[in-house]
Protein backbone atom coordinates (compact mmCIF):
# COMPACT_ATOMS: atom_id res chain seq x y z
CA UNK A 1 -7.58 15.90 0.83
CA UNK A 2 -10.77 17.79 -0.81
CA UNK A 3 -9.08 18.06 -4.12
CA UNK A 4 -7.19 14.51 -4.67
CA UNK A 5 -9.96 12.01 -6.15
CA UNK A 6 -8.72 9.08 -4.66
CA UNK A 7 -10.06 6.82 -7.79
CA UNK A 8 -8.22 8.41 -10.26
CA UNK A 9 -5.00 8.27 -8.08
CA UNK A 10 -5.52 4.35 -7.26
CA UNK A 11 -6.13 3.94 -11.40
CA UNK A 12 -3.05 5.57 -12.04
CA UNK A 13 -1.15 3.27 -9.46
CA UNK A 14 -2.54 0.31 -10.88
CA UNK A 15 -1.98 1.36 -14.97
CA UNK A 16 1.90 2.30 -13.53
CA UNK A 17 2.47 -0.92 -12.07
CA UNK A 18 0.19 -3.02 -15.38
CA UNK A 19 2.60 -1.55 -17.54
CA UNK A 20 5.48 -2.77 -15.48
CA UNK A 21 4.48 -5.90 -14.89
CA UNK A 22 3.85 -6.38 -18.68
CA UNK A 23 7.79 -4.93 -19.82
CA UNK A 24 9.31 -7.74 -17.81
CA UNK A 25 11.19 -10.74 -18.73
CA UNK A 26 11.74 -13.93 -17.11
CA UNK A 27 15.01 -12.83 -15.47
CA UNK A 28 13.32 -9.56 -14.17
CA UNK A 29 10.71 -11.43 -12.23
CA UNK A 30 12.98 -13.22 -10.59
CA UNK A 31 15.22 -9.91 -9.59
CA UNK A 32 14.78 -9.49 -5.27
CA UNK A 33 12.53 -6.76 -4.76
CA UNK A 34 13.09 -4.50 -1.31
CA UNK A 35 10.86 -7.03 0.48
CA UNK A 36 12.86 -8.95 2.21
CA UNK A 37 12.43 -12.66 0.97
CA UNK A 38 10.71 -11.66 -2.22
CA UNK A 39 11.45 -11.75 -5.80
CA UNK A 40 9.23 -9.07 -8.12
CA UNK A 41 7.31 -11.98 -8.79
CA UNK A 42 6.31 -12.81 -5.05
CA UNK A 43 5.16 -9.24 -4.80
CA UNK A 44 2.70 -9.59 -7.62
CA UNK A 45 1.55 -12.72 -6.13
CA UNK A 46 0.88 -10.53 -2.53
CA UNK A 47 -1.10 -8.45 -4.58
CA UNK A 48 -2.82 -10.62 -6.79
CA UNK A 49 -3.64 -12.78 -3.13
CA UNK A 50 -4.89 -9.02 -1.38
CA UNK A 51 -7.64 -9.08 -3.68
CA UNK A 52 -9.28 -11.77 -1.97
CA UNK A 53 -9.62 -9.07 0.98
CA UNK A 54 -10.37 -5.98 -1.17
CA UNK A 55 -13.33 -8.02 -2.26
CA UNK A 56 -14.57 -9.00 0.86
CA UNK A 57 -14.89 -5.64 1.96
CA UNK A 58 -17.29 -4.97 -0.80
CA UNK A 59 -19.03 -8.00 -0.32
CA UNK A 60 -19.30 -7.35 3.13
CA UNK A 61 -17.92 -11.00 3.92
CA UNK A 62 -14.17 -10.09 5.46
CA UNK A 63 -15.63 -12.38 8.19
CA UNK A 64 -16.10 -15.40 5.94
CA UNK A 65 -12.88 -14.81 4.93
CA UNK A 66 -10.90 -14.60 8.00
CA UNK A 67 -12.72 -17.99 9.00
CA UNK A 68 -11.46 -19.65 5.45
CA UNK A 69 -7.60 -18.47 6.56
CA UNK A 70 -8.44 -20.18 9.50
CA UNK A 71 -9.57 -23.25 8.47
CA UNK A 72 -6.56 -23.27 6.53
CA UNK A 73 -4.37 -23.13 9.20
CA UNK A 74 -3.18 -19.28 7.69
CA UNK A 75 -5.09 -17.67 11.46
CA UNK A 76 -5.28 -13.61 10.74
CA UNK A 77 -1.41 -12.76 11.47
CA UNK A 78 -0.94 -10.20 8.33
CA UNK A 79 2.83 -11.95 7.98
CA UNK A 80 1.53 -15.46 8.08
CA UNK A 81 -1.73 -14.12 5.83
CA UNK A 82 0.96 -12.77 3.13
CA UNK A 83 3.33 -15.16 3.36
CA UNK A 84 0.32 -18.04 2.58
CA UNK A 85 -0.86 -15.75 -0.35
CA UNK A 86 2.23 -15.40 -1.95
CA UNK A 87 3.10 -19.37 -1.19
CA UNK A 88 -0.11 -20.21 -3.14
CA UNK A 89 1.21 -18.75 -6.58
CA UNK A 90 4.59 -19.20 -7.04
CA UNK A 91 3.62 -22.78 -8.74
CA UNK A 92 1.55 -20.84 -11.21
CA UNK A 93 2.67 -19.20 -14.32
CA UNK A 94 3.70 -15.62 -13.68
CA UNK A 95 1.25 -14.80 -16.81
CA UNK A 96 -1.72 -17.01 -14.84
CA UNK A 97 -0.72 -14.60 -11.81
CA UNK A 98 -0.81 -11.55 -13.89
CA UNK A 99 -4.01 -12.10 -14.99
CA UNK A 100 -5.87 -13.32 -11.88
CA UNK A 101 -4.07 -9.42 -10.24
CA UNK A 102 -5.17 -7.51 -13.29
CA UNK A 103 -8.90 -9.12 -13.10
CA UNK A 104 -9.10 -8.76 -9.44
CA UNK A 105 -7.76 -5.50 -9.19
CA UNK A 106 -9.53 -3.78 -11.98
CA UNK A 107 -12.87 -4.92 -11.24
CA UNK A 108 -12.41 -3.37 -7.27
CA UNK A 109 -11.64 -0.27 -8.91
CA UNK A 110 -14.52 -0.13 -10.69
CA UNK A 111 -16.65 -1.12 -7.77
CA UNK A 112 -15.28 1.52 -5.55
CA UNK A 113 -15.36 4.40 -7.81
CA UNK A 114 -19.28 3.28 -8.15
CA UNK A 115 -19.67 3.25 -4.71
CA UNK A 116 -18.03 7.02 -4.16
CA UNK A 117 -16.12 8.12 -1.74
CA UNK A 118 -18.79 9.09 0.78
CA UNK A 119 -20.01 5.18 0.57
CA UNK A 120 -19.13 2.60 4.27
CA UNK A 121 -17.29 -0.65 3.48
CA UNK A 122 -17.36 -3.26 5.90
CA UNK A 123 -13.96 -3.59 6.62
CA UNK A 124 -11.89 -5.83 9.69
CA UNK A 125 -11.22 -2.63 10.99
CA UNK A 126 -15.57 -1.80 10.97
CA UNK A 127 -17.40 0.64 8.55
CA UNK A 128 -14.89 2.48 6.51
CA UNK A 129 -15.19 5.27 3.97
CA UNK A 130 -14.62 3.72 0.78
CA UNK A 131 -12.95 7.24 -0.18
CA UNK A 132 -10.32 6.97 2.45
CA UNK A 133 -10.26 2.99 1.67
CA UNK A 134 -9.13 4.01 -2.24
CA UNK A 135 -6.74 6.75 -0.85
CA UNK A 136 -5.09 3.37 1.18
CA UNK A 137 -4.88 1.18 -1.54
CA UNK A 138 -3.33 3.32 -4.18
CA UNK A 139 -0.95 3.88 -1.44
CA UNK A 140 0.07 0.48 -1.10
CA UNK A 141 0.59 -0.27 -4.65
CA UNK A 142 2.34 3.02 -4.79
CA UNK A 143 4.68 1.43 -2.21
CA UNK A 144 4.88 -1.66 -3.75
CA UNK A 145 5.68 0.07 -7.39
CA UNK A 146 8.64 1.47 -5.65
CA UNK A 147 9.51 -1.65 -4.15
CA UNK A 148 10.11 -3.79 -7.40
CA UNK A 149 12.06 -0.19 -9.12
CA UNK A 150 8.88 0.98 -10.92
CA UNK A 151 9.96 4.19 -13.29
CA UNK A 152 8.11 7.57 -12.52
CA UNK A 153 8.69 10.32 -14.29
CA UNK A 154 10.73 13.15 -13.21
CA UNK A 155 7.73 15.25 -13.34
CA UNK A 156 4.99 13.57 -11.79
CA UNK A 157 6.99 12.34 -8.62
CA UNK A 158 6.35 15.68 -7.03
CA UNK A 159 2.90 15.07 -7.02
CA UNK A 160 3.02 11.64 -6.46
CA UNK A 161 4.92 12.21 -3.35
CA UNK A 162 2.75 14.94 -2.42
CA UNK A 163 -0.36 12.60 -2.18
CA UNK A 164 1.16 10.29 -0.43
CA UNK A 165 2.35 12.44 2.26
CA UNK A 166 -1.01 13.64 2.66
CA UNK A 167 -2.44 9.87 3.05
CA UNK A 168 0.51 9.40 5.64
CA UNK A 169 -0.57 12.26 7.27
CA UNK A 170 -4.73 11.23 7.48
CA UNK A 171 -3.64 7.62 8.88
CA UNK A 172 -1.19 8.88 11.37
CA UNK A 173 -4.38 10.84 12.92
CA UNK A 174 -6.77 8.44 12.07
CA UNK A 175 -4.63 5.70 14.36
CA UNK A 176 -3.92 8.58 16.67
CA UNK A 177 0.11 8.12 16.63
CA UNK A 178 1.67 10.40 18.90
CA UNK A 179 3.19 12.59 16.73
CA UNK A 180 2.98 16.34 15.29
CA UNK A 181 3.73 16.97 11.47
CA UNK A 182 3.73 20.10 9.85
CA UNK A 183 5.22 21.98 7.00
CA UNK A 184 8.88 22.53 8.03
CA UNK A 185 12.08 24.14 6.03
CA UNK A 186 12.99 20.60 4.58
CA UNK A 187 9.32 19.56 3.76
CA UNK A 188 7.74 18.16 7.42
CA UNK A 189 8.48 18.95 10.99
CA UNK A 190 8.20 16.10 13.06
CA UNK A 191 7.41 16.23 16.67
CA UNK A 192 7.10 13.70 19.50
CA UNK A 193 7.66 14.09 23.11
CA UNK A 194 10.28 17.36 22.73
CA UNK A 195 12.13 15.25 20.01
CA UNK A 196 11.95 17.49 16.53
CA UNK A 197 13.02 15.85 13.47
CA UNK A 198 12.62 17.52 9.75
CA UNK A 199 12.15 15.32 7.04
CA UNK A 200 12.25 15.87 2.97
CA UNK A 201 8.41 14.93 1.51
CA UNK A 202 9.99 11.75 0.23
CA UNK A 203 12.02 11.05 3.56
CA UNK A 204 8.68 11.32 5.32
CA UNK A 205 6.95 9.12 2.33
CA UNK A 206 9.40 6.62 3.10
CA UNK A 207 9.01 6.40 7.06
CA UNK A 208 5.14 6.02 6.98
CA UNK A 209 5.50 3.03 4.66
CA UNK A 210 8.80 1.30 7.01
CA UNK A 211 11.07 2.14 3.92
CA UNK A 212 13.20 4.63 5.67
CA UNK A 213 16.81 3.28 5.20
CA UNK A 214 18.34 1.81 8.62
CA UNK A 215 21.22 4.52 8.40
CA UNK A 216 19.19 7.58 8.37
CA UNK A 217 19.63 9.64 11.63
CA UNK A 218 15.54 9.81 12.27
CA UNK A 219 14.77 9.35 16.03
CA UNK A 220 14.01 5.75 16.67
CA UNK A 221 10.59 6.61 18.62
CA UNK A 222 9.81 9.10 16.02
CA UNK A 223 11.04 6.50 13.29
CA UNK A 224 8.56 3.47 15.25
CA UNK A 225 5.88 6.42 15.49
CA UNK A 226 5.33 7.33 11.81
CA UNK A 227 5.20 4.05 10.42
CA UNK A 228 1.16 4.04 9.89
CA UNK A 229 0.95 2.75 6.20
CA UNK A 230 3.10 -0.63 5.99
């Protein structure tokens, strides 16, 4: 992970899905996105409402925050949180939305690449490399991108799913999943109690982030194992 800047890949992440966001037209909002229940629009309104969070780990106030969610009757289930965050905006005007997401999310950019990578945020989960933090998010709205149909370019996805297999691979130790991945014929080797399982890069993408499609033969404890990211 010595050679990714983390930074530059959650920038990139962000400009990919800015200039997305800005091509659409009122019946592309409204298009369902691969989250179950919501529209394109309802995922810019889950990011737009994860800001709140983002910021409170560089505020160091996440618990000030978790006791607002609870005084609004949201309590800290991450379904419940979402659905609440997304419920709050979809009375606004998607450009209001848009905005509020684009302030939000440039300005924790720019406080975590000021921070570095070496600096601790106070996140729920306790002091956290704001590094690793960056690696996360740019991971999530690289998920997300995909989610709403995104376009990458033939010849950066590659790369892009090259990163994100190595961010799948630091959470899945970091949470300590039982599972062995290495480099295997088809891209990763997966192992889990005898079970082996070889996945393509973007097969292996796809089950950290709970995107794997339902008919792929994966394992179902190796499938349950890997998801570390969603």
């Amino acid at each position: 992970m010595a050679d990714l800047d983390p930074f530059d890949l959650y920038d990139a992440e962000a400009a990919r899905l800015d200039a997305y966001f800005a091509s659409l037209d009122q019946a592309a909002w409204q298009r369902p996105s691969r989250c179950e229940g919501w529209s394109v629009r309802d995922v810019l309104a889950h990011l737009a409402g994860q800001e709140a969070y983002n910021h409170a780990c560089l505020d160091g106030t996440v618990p000030e925050l978790f006791d607002r969610l609870r005084r609004e009757g949201v309590g800290e289930d991450l379904d419940r949180v979402n659905d609440w965050m997304v419920r709050q905006r979809r009375d606004l005007p998607v450009a209001e939305v848009l905005a509020e997401w684009r302030e939000a999310n440039a300005l924790t950019r720019r406080r975590m690449r000021e921070l570095g990578r070496d600096a601790t945020l106070a996140t729920a989960a306790g002091p956290y490399p704001a590094g690793r933090q960056a690696f996360h998010y740019a991971s999530e709205l690289a998920t997300h991108g995909d989610d709403i149909g995104v376009p990458v370019a033939p010849e950066e996805e590659p790369r892009r799913t090259a990163w994100r297999a190595e961010v799948a691979r630091m959470a899945l130790a970091e949470q300590g999943r039982p599972v062995t991945v290495t480099p295997g014929p088809q891209g990763f080797e997966v192992r889990m109690k005898g079970a082996i399982s070889q996945l393509t890069p973007a097969e292996f993408v796809a089950a950290t982030v709970a995107r794997l499609p339902p008919e792929h033969p994966l394992d179902g404890e190796i499938r349950e194992a890997l998801v570390c990211l969603a």
